[in-house]
N, C-alpha and C. Protein backbone atom coordinates (compact mmCIF):
# COMPACT_ATOMS: atom_id res chain seq x y z
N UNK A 1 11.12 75.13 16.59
CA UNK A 1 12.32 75.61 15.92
C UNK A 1 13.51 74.77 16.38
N UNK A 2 14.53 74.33 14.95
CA UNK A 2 15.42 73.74 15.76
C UNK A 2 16.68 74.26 15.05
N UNK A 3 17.91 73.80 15.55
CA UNK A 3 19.10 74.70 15.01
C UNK A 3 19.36 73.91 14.17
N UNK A 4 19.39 74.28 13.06
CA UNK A 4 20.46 72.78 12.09
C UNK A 4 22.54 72.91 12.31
N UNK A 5 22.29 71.47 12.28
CA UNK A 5 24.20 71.25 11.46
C UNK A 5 24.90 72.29 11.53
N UNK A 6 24.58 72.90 10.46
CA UNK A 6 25.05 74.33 9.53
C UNK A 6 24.99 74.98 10.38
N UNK A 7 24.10 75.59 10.85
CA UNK A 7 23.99 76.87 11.82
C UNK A 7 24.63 76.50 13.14
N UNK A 8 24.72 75.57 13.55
CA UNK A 8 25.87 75.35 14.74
C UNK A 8 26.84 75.52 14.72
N UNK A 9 27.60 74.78 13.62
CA UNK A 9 28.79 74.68 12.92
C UNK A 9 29.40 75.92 13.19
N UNK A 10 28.38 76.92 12.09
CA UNK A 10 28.94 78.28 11.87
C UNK A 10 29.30 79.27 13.16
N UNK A 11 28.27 78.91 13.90
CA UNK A 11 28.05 79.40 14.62
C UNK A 11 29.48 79.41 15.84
N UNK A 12 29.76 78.03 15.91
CA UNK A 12 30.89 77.27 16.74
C UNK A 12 32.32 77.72 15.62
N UNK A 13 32.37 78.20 14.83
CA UNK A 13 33.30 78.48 13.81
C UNK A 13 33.46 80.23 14.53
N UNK A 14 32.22 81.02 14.35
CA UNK A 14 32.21 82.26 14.47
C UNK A 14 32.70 82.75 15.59
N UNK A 15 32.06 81.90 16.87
CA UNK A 15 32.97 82.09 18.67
C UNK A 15 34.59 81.81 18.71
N UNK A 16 35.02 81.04 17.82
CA UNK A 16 35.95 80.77 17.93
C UNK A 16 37.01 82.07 17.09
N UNK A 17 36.43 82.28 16.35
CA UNK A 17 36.78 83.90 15.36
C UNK A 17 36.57 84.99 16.83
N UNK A 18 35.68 84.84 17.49
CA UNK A 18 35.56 85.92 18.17
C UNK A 18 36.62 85.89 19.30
N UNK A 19 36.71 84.60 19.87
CA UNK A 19 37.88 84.91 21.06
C UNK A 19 38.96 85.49 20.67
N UNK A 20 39.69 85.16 19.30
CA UNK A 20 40.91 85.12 18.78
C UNK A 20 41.06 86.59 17.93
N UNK A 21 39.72 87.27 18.26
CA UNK A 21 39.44 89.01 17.30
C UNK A 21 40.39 90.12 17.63
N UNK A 22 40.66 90.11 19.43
CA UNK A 22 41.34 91.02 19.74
C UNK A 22 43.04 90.79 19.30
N UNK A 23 43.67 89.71 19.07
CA UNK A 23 44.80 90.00 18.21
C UNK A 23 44.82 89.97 16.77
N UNK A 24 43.47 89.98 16.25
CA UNK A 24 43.95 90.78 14.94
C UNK A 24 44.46 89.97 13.74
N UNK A 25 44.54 88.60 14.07
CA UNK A 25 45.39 87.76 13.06
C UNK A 25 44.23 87.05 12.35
N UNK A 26 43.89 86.75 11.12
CA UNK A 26 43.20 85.49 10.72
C UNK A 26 43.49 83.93 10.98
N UNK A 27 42.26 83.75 11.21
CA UNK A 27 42.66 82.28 11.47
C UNK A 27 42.42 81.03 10.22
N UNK A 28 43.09 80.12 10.37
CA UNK A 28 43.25 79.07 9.40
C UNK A 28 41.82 78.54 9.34
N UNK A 29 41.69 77.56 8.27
CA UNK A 29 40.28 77.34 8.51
C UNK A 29 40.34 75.71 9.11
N UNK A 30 41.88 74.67 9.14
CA UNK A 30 42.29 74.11 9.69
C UNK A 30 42.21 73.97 11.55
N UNK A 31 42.74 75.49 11.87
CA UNK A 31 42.45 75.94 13.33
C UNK A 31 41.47 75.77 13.88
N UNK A 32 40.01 76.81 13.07
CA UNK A 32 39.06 76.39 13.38
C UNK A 32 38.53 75.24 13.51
N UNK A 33 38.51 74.22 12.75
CA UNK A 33 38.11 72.90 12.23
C UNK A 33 38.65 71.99 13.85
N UNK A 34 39.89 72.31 13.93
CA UNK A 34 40.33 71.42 14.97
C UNK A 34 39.93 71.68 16.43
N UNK A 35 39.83 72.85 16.63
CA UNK A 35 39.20 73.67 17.87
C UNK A 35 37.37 73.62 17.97
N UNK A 36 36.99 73.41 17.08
CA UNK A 36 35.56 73.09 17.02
C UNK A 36 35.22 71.73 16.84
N UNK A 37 35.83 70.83 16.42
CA UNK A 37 35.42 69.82 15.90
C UNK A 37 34.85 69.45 14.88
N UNK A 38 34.94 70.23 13.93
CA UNK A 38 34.15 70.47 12.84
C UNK A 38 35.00 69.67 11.18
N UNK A 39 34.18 69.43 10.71
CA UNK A 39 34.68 68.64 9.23
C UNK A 39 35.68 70.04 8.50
N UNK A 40 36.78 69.94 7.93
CA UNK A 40 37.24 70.93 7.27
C UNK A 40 36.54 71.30 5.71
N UNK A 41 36.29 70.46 5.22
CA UNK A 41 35.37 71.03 3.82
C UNK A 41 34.25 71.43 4.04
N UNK A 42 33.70 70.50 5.00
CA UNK A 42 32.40 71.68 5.34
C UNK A 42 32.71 72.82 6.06
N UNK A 43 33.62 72.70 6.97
CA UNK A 43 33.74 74.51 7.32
C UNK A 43 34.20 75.22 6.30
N UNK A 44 35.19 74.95 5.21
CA UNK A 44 35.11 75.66 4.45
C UNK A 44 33.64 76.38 3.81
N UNK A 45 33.10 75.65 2.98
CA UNK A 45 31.90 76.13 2.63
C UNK A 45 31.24 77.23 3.39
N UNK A 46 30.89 76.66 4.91
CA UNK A 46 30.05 77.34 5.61
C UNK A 46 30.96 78.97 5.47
N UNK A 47 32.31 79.02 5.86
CA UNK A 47 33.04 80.58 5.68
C UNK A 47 32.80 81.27 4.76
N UNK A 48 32.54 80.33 3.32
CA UNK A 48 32.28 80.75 1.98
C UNK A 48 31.09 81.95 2.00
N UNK A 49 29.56 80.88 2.94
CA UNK A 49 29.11 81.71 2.96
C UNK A 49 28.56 82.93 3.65
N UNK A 50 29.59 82.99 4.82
CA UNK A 50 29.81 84.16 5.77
C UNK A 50 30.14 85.10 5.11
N UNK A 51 31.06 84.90 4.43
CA UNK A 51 32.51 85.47 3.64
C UNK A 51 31.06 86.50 2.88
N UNK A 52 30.33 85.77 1.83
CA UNK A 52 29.70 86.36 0.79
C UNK A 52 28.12 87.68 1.78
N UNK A 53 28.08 86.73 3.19
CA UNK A 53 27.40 87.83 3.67
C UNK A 53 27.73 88.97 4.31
N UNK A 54 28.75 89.13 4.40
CA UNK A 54 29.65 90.16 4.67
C UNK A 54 30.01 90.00 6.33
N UNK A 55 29.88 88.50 7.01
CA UNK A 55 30.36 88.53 8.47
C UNK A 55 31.23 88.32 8.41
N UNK A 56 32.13 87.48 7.76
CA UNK A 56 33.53 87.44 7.94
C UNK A 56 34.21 87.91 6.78
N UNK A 57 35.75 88.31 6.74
CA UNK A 57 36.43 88.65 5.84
C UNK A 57 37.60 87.38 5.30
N UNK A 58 37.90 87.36 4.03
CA UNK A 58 39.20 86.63 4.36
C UNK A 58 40.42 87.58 3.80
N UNK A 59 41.45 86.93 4.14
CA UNK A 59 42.68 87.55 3.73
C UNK A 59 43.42 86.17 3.03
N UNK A 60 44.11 86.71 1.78
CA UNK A 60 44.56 85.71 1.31
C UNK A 60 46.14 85.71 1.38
N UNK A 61 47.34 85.08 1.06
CA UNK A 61 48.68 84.71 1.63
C UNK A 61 49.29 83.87 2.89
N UNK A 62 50.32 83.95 2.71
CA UNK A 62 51.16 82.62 3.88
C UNK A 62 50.31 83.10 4.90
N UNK A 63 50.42 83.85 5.45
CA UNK A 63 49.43 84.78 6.96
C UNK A 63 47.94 84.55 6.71
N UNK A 64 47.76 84.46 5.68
CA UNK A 64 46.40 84.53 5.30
C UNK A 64 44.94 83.58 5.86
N UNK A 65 43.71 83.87 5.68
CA UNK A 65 43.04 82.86 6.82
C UNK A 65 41.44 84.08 6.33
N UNK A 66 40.64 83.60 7.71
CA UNK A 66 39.44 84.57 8.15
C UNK A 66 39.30 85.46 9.35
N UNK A 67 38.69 86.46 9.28
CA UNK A 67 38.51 87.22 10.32
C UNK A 67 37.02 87.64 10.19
N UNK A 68 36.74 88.13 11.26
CA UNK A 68 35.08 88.66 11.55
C UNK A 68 35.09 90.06 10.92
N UNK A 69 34.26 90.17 10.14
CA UNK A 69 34.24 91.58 9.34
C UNK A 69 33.97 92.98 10.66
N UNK A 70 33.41 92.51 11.43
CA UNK A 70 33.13 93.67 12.36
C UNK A 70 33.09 93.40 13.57
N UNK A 71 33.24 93.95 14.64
CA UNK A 71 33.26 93.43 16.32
C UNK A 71 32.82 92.54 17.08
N UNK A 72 33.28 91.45 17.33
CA UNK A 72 32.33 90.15 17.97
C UNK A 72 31.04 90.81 18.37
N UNK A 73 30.92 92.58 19.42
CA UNK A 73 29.46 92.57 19.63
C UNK A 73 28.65 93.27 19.08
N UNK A 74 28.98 93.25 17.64
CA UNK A 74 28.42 93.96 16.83
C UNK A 74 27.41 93.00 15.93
N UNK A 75 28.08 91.53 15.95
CA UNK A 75 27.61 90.95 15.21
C UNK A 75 26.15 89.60 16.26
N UNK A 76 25.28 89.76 15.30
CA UNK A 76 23.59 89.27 16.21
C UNK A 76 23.86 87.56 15.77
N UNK A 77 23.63 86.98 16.48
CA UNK A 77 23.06 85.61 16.34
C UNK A 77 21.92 85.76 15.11
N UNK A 78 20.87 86.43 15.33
CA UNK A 78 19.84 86.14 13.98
C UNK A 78 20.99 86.84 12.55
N UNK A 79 21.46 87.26 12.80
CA UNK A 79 22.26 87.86 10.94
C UNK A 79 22.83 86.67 10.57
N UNK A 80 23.48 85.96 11.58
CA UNK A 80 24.28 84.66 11.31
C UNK A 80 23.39 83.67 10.92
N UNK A 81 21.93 83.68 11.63
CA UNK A 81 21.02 82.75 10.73
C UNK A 81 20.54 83.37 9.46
N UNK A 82 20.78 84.44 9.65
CA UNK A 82 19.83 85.33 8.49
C UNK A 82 20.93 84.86 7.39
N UNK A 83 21.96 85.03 7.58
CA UNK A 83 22.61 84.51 6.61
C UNK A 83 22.74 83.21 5.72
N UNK A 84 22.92 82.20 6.78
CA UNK A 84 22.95 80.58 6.37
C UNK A 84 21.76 80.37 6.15
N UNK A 85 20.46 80.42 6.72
CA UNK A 85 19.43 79.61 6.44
C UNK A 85 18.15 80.69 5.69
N UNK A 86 18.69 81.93 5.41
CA UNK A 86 17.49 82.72 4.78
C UNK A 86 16.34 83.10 5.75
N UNK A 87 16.54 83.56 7.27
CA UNK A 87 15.83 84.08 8.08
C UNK A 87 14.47 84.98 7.14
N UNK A 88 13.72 85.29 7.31
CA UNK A 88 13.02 86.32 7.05
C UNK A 88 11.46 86.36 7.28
N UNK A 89 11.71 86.65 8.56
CA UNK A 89 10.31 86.00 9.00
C UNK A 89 9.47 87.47 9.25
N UNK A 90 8.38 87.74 7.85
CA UNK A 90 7.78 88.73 8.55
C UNK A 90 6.35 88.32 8.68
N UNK A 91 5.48 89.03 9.57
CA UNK A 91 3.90 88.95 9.66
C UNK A 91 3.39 89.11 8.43
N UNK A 92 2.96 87.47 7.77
CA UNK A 92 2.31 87.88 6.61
C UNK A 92 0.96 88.08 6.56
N UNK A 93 0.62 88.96 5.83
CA UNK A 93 -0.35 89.91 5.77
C UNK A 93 -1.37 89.14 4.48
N UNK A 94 -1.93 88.09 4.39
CA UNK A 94 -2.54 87.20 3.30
C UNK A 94 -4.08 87.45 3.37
N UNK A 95 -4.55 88.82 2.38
CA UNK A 95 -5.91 88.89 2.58
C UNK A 95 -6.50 88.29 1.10
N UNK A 96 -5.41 88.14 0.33
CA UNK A 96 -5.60 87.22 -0.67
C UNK A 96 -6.37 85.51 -0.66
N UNK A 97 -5.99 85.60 -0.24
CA UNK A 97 -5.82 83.54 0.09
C UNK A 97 -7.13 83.54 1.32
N UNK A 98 -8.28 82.99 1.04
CA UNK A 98 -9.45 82.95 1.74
C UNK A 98 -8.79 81.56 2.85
N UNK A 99 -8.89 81.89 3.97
CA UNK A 99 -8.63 80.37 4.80
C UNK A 99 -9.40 80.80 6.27
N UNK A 100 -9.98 79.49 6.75
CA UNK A 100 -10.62 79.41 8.01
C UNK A 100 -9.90 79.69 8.89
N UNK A 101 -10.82 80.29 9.75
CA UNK A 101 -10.70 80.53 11.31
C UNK A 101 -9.39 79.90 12.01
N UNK A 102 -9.89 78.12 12.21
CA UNK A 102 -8.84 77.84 12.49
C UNK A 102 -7.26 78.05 11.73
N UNK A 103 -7.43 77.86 10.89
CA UNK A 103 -6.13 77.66 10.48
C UNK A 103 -5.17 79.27 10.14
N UNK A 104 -6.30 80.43 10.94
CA UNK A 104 -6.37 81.98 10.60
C UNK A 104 -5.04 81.97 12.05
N UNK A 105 -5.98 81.27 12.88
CA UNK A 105 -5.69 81.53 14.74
C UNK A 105 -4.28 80.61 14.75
N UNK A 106 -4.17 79.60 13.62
CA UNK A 106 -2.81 79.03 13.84
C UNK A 106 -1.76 80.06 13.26
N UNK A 107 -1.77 80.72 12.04
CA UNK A 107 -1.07 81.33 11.61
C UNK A 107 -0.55 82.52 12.52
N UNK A 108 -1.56 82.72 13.42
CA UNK A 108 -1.52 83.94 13.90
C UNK A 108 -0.15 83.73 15.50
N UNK A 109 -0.50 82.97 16.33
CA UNK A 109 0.31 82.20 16.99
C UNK A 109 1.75 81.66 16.50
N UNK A 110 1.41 81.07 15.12
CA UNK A 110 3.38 81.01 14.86
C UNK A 110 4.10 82.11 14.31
N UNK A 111 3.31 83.03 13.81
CA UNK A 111 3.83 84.40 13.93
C UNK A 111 4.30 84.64 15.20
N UNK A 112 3.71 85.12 15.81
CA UNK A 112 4.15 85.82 17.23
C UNK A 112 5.08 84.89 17.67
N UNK A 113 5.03 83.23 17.54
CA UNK A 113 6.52 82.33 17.90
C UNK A 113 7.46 83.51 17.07
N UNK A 114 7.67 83.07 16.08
CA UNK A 114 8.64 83.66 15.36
C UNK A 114 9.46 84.65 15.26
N UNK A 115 8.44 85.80 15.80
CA UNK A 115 8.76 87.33 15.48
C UNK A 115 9.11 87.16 17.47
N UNK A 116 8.84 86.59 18.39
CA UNK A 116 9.44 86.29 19.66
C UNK A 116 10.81 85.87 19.75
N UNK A 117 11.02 84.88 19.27
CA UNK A 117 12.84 83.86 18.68
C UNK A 117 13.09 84.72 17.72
N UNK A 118 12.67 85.81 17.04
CA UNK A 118 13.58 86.58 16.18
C UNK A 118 14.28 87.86 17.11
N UNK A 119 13.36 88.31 18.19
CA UNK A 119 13.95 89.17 19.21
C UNK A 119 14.92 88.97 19.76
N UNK A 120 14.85 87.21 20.32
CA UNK A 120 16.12 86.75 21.08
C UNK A 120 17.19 86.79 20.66
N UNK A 121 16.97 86.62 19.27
CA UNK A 121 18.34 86.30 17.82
C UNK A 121 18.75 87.33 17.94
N UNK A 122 18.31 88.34 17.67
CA UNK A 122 18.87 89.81 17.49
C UNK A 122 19.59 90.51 19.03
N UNK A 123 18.98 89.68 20.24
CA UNK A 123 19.72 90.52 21.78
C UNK A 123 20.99 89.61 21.73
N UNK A 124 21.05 88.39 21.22
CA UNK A 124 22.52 88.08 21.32
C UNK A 124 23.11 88.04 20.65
N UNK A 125 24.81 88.53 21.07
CA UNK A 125 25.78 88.65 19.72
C UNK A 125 26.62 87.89 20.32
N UNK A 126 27.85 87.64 19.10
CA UNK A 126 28.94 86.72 19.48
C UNK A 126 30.14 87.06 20.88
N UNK A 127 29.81 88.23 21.00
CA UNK A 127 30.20 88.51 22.18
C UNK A 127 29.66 88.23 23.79
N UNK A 128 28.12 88.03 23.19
CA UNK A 128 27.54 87.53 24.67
C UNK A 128 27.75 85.94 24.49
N UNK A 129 28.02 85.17 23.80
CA UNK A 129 28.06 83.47 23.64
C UNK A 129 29.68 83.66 24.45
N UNK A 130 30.57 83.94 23.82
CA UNK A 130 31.76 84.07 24.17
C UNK A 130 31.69 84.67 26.05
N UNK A 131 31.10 85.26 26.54
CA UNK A 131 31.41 85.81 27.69
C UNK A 131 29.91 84.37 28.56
N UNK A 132 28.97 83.49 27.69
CA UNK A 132 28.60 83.11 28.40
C UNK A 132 29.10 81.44 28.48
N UNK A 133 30.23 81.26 27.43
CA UNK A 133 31.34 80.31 27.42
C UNK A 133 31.95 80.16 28.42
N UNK A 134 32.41 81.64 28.74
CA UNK A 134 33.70 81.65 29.55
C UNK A 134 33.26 81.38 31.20
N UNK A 135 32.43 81.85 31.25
CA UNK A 135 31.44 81.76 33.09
C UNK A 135 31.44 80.69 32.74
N UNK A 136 31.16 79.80 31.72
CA UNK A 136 30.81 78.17 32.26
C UNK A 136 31.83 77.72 32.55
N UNK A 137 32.51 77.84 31.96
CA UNK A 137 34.00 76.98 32.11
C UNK A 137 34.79 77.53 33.77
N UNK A 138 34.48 78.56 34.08
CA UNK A 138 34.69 79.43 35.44
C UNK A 138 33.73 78.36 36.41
N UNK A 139 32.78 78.10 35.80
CA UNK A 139 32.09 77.23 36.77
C UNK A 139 32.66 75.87 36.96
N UNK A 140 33.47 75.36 35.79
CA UNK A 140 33.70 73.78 35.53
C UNK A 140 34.91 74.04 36.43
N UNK A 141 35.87 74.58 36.40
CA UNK A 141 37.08 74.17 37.42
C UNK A 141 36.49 73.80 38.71
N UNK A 142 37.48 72.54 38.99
CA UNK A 142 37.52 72.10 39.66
C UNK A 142 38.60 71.90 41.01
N UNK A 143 38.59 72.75 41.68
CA UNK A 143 40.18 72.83 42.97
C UNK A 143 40.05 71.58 43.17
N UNK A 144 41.47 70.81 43.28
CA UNK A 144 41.64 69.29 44.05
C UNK A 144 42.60 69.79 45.87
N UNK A 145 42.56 69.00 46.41
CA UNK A 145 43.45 69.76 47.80
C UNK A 145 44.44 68.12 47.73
């Protein structure tokens, strides 16, 4: 499994929504862009389709911008994939489709990958990235004498 582009992006878009949650203001999508490093038309898009999965909200006017539809720790790392990349990984159940042994015992193994990295997705929310941001950077200072 690997993360794509997109799902980083968003992802690095969404932490940055989350630090900035407790005052309440939307943010530009400019802000974001510059604070992440991120292309501005493609972050647009990517909000587009937050926006349509119901993680973020926007508000439109001079003030106007995005916000996280619901509590940084409310919201899971897997919804945020579930969103962008069409997560939906269930144990398929194929008594249809005659296939060998081996290739029975492979299926069976990337299931259990899957439905394993779908657990992890779901124990972290944008609130635990954000609090495991902040310890790093607690770690990076550096005292000079």
């Amino acid at each position: 499994m690997e993360l794509s582009c997109k799902s980083e992006y968003a992802i690095l878009a969404l932490i940055e929504m989350a630090t900035h949650y407790e005052n309440g203001e939307p943010m530009q999508i400019r802000q974001i862009a510059a604070q992440q490093n991120i292309p501005d038309r493609y972050l647009e898009q990517l909000l587009a389709t937050l926006r349509r999965g119901g993680i973020i909200k926007s508000q439109r006017g001079s003030k106007g911008g995005y916000l996280l539809s619901r509590e940084p720790w409310k919201i899971t790392i897997y919804e945020v994939l579930e969103c962008l990349e069409g997560l939906d990984v269930k144990v398929s159940e194929e008594t249809s489709s005659i296939k060998s042994v081996d290739s029975a015992v492979v299926d069976e193994i990337w299931q259990e990958a899957c439905l394993a990295a779908n657990a992890v997705l779901q124990n972290y929310t944008l609130q635990h990235l954000c609090e495991k941001r902040d310890s790093r950077k607690q770690l990076d200072i550096m005292y000079y004498i």
